[in-house]
PDB file of N, CA and C in Angstrom:
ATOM      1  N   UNK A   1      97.919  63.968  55.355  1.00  0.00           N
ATOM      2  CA  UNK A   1      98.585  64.946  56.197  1.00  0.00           C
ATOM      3  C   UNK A   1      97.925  64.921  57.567  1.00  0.00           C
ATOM      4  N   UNK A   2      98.870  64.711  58.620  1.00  0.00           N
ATOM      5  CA  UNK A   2      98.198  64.839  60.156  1.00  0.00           C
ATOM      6  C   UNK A   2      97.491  66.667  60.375  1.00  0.00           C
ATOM      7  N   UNK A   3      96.893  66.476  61.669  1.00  0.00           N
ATOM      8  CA  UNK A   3      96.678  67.509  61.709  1.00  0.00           C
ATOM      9  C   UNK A   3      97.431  68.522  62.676  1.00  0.00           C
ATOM     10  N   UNK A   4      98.235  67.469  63.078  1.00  0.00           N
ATOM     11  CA  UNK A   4      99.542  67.960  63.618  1.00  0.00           C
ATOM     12  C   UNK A   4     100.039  69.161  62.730  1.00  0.00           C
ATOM     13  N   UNK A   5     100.545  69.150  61.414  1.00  0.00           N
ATOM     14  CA  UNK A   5     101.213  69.631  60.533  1.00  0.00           C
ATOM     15  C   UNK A   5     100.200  70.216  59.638  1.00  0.00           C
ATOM     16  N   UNK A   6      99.074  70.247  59.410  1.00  0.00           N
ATOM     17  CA  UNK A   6      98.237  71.044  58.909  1.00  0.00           C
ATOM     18  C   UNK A   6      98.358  72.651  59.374  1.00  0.00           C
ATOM     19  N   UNK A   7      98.487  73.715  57.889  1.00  0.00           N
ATOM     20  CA  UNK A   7      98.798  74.955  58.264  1.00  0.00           C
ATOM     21  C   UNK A   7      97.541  75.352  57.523  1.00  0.00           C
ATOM     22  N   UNK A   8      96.924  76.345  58.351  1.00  0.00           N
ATOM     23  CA  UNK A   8      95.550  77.184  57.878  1.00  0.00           C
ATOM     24  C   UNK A   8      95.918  78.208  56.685  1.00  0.00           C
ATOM     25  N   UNK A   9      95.426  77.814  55.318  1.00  0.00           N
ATOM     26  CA  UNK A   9      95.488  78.733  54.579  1.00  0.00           C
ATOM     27  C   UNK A   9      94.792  80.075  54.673  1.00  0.00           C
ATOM     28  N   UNK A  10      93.878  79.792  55.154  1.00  0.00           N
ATOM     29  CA  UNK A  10      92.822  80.995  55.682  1.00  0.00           C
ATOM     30  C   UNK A  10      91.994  81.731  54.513  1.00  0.00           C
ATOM     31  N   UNK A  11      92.180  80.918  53.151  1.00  0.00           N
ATOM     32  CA  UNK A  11      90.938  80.489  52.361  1.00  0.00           C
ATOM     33  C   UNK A  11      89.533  80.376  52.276  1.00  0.00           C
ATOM     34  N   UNK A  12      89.452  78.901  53.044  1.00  0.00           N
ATOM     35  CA  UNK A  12      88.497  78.675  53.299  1.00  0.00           C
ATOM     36  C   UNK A  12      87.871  78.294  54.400  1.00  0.00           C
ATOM     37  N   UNK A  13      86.027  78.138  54.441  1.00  0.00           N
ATOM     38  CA  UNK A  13      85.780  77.667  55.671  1.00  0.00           C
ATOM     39  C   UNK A  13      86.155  76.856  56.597  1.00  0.00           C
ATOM     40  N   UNK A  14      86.588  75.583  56.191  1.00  0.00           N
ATOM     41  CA  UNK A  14      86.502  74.914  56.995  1.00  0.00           C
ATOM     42  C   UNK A  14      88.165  75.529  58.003  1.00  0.00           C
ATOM     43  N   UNK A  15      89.162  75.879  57.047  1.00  0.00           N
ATOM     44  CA  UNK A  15      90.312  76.400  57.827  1.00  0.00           C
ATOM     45  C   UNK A  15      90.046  77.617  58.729  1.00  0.00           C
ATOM     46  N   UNK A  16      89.111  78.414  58.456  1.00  0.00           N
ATOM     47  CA  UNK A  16      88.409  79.544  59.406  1.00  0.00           C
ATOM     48  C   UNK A  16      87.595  79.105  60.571  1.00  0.00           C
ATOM     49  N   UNK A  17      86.730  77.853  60.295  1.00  0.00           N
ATOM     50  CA  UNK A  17      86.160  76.935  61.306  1.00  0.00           C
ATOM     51  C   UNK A  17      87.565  76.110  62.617  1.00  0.00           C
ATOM     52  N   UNK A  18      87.815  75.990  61.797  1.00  0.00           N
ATOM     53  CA  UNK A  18      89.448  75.198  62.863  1.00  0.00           C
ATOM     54  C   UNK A  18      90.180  76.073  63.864  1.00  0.00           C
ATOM     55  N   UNK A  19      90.096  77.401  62.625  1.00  0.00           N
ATOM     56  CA  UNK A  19      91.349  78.376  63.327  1.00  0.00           C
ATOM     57  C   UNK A  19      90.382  78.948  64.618  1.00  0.00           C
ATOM     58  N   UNK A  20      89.602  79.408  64.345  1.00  0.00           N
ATOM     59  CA  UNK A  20      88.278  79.915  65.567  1.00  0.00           C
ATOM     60  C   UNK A  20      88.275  78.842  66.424  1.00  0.00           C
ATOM     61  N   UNK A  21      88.108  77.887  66.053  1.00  0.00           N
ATOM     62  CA  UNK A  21      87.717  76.604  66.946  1.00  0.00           C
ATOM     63  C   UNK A  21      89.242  76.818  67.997  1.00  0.00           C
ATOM     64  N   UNK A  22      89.908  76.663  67.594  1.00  0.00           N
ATOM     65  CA  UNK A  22      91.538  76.791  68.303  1.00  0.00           C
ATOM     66  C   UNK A  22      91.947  78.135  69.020  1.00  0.00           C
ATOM     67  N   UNK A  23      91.636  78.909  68.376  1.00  0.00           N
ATOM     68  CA  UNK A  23      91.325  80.431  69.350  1.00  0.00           C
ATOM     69  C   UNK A  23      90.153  80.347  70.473  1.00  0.00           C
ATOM     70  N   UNK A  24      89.525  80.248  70.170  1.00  0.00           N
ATOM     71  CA  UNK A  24      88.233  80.060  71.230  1.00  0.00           C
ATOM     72  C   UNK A  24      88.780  78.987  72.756  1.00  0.00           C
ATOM     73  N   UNK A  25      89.324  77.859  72.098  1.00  0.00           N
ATOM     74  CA  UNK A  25      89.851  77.423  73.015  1.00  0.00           C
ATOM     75  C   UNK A  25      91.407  77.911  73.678  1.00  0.00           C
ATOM     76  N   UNK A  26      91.717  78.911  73.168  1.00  0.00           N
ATOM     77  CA  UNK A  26      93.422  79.618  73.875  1.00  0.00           C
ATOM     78  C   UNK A  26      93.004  80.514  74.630  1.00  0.00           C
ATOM     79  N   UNK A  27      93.898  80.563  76.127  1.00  0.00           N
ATOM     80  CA  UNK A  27      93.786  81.131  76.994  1.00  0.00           C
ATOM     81  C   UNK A  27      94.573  82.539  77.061  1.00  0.00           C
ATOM     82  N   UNK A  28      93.981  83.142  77.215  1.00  0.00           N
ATOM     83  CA  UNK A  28      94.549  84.791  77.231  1.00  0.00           C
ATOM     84  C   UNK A  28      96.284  85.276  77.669  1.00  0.00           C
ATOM     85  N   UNK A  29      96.612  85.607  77.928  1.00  0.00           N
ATOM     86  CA  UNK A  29      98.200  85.558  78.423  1.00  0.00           C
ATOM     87  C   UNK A  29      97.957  87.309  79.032  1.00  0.00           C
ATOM     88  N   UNK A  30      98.532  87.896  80.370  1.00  0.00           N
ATOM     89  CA  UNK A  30      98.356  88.880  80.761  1.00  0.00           C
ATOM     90  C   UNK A  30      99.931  89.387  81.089  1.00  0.00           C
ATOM     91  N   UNK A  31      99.789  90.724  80.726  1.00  0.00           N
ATOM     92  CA  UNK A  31     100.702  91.360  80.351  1.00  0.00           C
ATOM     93  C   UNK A  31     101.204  92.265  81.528  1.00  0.00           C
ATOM     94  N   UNK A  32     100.404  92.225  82.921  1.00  0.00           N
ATOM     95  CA  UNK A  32     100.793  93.092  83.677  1.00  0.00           C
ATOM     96  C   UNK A  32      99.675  94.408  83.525  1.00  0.00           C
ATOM     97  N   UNK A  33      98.772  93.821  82.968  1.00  0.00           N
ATOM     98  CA  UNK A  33      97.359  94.649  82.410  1.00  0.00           C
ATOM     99  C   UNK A  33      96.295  94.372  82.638  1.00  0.00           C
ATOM    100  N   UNK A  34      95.705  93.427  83.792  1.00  0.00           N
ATOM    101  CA  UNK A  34      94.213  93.081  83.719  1.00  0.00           C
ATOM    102  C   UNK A  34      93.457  94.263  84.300  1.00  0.00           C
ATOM    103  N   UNK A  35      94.219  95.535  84.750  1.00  0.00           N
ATOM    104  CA  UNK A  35      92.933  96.404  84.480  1.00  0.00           C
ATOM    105  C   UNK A  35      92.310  97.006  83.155  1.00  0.00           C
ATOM    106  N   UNK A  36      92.977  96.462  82.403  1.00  0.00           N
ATOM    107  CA  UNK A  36      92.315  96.509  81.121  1.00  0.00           C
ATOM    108  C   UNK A  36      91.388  96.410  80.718  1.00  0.00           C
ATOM    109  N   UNK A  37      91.017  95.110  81.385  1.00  0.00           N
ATOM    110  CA  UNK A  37      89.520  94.129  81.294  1.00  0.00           C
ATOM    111  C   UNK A  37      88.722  94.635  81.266  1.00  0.00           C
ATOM    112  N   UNK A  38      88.300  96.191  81.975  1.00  0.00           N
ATOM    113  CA  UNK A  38      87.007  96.438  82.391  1.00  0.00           C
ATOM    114  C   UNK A  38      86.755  97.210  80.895  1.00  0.00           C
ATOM    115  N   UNK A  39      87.430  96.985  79.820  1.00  0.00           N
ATOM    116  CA  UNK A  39      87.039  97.666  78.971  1.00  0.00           C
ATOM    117  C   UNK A  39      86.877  97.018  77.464  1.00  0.00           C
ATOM    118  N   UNK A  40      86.172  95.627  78.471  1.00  0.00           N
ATOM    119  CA  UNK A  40      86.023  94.506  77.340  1.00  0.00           C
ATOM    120  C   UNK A  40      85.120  95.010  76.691  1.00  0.00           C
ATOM    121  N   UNK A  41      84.523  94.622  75.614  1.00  0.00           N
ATOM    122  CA  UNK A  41      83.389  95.210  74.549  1.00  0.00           C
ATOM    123  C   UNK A  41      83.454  96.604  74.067  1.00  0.00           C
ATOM    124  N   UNK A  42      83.826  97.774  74.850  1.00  0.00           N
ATOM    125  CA  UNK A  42      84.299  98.965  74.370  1.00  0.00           C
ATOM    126  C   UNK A  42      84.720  99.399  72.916  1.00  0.00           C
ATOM    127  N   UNK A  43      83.913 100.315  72.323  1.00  0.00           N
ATOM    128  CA  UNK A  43      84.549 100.510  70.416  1.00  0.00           C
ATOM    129  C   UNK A  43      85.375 101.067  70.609  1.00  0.00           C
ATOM    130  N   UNK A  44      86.425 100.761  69.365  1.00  0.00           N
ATOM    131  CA  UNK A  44      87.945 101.563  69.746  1.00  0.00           C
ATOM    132  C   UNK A  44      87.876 103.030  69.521  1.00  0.00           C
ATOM    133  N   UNK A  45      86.647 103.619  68.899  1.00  0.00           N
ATOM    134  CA  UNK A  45      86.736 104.837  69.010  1.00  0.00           C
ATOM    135  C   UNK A  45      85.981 105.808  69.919  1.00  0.00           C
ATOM    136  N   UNK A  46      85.779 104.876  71.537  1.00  0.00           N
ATOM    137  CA  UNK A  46      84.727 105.600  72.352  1.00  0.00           C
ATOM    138  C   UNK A  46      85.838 105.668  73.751  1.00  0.00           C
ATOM    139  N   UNK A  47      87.273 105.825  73.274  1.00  0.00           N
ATOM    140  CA  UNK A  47      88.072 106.020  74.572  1.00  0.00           C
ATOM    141  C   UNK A  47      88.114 107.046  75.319  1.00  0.00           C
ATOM    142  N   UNK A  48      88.434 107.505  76.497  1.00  0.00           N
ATOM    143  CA  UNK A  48      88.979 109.416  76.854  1.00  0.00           C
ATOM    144  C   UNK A  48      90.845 108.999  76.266  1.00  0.00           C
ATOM    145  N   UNK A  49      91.135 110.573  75.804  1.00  0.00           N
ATOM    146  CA  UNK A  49      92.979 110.175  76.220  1.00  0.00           C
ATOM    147  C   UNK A  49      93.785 109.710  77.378  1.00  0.00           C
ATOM    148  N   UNK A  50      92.976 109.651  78.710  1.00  0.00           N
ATOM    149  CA  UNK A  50      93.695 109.636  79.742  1.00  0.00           C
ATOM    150  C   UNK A  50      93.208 107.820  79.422  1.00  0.00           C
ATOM    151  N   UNK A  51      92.138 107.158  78.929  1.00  0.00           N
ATOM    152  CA  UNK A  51      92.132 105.688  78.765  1.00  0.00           C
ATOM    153  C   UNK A  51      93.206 104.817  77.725  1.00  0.00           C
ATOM    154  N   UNK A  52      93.281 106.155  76.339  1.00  0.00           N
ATOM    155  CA  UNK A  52      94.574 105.843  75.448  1.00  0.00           C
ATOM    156  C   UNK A  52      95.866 105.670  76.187  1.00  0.00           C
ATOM    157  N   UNK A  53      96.195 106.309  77.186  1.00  0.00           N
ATOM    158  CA  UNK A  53      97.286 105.966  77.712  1.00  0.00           C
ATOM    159  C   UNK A  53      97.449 105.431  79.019  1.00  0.00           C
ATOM    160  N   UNK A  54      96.549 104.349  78.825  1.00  0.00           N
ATOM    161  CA  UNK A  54      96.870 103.204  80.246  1.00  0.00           C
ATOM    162  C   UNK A  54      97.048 102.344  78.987  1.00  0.00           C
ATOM    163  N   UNK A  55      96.527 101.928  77.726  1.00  0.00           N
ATOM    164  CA  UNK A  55      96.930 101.030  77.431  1.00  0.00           C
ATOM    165  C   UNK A  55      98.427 101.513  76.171  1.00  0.00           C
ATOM    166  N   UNK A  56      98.590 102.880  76.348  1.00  0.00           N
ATOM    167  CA  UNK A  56      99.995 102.952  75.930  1.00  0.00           C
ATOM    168  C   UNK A  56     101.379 102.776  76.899  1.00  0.00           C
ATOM    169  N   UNK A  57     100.425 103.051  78.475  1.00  0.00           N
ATOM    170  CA  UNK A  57     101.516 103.113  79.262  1.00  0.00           C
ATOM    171  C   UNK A  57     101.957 101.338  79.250  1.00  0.00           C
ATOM    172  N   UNK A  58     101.164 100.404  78.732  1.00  0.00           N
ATOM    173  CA  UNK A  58     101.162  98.908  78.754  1.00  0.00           C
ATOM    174  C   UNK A  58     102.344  98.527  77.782  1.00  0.00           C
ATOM    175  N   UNK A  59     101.871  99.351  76.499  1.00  0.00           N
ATOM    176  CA  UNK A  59     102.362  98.997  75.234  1.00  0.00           C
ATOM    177  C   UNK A  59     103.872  99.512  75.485  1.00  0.00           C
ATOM    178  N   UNK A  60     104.030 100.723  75.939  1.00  0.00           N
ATOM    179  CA  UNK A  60     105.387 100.893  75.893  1.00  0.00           C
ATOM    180  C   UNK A  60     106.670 100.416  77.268  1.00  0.00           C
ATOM    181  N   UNK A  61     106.027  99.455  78.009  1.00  0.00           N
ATOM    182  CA  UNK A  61     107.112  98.718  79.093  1.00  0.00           C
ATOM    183  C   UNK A  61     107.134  97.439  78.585  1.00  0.00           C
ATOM    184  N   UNK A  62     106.720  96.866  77.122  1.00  0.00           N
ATOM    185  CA  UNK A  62     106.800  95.645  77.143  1.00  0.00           C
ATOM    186  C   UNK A  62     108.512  95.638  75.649  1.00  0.00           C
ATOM    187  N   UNK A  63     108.545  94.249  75.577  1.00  0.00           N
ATOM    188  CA  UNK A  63     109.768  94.503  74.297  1.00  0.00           C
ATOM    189  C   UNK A  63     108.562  94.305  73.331  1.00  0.00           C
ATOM    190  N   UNK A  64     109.397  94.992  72.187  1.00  0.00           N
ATOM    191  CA  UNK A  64     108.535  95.066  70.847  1.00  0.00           C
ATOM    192  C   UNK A  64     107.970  93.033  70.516  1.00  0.00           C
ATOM    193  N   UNK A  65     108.917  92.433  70.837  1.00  0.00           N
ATOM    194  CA  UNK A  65     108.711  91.407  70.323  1.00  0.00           C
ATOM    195  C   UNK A  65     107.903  90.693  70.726  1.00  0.00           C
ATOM    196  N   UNK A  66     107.194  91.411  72.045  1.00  0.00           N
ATOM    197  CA  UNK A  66     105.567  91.013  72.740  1.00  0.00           C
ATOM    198  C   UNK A  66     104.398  91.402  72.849  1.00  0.00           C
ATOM    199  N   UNK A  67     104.640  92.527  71.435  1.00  0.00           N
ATOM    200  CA  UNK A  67     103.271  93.367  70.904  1.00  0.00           C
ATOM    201  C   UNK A  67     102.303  92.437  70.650  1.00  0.00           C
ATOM    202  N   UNK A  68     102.864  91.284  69.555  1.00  0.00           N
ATOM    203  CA  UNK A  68     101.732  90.627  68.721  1.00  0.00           C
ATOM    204  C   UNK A  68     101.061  89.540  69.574  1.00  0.00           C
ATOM    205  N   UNK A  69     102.142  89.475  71.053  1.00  0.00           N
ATOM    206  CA  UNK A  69     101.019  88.724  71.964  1.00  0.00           C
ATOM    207  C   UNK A  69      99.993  88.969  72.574  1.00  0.00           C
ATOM    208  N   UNK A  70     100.455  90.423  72.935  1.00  0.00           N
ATOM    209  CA  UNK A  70      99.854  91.211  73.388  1.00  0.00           C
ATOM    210  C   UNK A  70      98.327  91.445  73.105  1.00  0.00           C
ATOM    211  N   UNK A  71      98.384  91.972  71.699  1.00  0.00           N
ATOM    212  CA  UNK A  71      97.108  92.103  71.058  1.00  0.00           C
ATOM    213  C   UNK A  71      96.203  90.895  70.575  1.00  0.00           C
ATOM    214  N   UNK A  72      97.048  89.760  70.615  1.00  0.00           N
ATOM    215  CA  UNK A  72      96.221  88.563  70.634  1.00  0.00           C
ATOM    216  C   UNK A  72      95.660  88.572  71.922  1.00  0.00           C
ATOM    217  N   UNK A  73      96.564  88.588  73.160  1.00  0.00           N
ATOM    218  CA  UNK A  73      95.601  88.372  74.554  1.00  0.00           C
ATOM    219  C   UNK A  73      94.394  89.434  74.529  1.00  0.00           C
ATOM    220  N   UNK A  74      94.591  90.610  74.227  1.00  0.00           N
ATOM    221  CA  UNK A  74      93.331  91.621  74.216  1.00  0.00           C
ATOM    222  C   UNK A  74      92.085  90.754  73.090  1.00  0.00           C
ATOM    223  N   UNK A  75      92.576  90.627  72.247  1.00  0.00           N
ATOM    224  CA  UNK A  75      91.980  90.367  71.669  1.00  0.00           C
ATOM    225  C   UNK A  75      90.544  88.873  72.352  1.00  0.00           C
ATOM    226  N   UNK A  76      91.512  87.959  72.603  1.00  0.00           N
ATOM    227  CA  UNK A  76      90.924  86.658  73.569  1.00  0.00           C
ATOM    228  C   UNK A  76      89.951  87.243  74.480  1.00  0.00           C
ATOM    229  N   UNK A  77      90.316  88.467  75.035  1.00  0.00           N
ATOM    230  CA  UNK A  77      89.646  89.036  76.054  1.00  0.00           C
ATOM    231  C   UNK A  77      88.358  90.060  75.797  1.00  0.00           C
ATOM    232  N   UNK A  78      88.227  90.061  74.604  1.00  0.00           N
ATOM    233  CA  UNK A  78      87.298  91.199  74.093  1.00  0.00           C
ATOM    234  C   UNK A  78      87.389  92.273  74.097  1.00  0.00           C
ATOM    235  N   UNK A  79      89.049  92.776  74.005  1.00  0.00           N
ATOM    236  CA  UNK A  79      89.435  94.557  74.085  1.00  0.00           C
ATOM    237  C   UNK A  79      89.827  94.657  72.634  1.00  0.00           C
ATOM    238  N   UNK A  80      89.126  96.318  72.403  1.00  0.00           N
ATOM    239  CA  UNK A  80      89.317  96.492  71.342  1.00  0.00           C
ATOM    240  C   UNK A  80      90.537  97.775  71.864  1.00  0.00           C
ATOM    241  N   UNK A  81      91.701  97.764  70.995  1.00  0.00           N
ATOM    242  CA  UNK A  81      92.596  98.694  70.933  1.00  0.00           C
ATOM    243  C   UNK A  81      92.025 100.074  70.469  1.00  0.00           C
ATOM    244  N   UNK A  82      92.151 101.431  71.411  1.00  0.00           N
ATOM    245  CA  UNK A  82      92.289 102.527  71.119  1.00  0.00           C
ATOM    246  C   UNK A  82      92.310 103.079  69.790  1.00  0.00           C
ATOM    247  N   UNK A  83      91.341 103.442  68.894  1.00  0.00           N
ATOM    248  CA  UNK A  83      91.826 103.857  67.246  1.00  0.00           C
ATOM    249  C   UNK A  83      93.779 104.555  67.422  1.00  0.00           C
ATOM    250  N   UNK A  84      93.816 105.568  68.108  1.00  0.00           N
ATOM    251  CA  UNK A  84      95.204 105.902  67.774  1.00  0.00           C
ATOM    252  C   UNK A  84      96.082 105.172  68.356  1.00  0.00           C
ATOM    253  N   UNK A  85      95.732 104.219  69.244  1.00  0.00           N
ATOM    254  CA  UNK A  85      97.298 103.291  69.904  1.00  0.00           C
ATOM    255  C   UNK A  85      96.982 101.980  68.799  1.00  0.00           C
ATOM    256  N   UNK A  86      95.957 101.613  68.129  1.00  0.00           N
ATOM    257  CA  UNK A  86      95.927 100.486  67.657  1.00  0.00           C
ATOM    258  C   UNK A  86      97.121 101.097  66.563  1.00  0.00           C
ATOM    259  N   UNK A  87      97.171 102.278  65.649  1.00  0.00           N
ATOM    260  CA  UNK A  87      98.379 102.756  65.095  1.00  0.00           C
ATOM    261  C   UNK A  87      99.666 102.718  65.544  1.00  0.00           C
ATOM    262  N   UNK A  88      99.620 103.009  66.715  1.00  0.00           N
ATOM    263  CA  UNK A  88     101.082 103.036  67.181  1.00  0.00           C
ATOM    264  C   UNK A  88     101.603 101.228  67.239  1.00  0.00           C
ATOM    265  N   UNK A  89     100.840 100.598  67.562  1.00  0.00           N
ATOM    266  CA  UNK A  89     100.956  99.248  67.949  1.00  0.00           C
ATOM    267  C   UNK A  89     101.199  98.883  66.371  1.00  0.00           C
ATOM    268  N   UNK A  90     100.574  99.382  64.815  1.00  0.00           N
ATOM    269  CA  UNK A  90     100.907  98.767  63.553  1.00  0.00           C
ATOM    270  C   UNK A  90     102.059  99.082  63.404  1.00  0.00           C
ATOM    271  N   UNK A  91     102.474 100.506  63.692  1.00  0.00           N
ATOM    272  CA  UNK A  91     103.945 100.798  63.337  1.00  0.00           C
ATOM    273  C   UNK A  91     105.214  99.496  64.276  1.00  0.00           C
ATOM    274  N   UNK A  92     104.724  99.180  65.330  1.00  0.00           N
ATOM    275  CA  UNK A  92     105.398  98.513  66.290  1.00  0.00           C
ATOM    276  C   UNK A  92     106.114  97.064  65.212  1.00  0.00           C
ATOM    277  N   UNK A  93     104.657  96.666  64.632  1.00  0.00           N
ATOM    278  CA  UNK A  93     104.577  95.328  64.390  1.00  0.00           C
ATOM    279  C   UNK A  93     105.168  95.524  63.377  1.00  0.00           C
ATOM    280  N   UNK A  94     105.188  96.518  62.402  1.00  0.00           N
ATOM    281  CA  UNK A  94     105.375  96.243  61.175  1.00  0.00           C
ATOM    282  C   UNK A  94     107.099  96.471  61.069  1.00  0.00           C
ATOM    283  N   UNK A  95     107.702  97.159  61.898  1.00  0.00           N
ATOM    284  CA  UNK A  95     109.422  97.055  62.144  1.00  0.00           C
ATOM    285  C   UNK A  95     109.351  95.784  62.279  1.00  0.00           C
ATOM    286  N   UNK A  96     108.844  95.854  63.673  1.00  0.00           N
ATOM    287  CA  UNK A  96     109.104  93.806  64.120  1.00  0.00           C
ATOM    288  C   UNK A  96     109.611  92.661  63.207  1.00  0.00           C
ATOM    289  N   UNK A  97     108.360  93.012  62.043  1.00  0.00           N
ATOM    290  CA  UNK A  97     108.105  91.997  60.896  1.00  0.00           C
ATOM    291  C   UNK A  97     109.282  91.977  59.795  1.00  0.00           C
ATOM    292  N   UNK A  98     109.258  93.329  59.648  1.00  0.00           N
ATOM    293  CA  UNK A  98     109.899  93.516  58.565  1.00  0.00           C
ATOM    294  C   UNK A  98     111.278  94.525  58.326  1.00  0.00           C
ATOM    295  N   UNK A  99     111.383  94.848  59.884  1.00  0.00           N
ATOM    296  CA  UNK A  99     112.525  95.944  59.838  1.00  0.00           C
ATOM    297  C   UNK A  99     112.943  97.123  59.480  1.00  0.00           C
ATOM    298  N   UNK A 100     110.935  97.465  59.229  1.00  0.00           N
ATOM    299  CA  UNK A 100     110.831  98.676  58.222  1.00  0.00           C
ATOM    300  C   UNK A 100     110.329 100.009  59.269  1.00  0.00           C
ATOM    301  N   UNK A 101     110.642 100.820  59.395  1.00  0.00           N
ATOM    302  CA  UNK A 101     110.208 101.982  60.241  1.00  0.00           C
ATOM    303  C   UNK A 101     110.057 103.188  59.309  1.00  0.00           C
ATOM    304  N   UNK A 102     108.910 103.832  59.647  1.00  0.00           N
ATOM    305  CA  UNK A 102     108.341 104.824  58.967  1.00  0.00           C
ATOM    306  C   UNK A 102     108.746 106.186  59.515  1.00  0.00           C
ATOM    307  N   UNK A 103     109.396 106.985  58.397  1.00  0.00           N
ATOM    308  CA  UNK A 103     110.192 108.298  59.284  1.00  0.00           C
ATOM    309  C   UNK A 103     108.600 109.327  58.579  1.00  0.00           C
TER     310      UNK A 103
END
């Protein structure tokens, strides 16, 4: 099998070694958010509310279907999502995925 067509089971090491290896090398994608940045390393539970909602005011001008990029680019970047927007952002994904919305 090339490694073209090789899919990471995410098992084992060496597929956790690859997948990191391949993240590490992907470049961030910006959302109309790099003031974000300054809140690289930050724990998601050391925000103010007025910081929860710069990155809700982010989350909610984009289409749903650019959440999961979204949080990959934060992620690339060393932002950790807000404890209560990282929620709002699961509910996002998990319609996305599955078409399922939680009343």
């Amino acid at each position: 099998m090339s490694k073209e067509n090789f899919v990471c089971c995410g098992q084992h090491a060496v597929c956790e070694r690859e997948s990191f290896l391949a993240a590490a090398a992907e470049k961030p994608e910006y959302f109309d958010d790099e003031e974000l940045d300054r809140f690289a390393g930050r724990p998601a539970d050391a925000y103010t509310s007025a910081e929860e909602d710069e990155f809700r005011e982010v989350l909610y001008t984009m289409f749903p279907t650019e959440v999961e990029d979204w949080t990959r680019s934060l992620d690339l970047r060393g932002i950790y999502l807000p404890a209560a927007v990282k929620d709002e952002v699961m509910l996002i994904l998990t319609e996305q995925r599955y078409g399922v919305r939680n009343a």
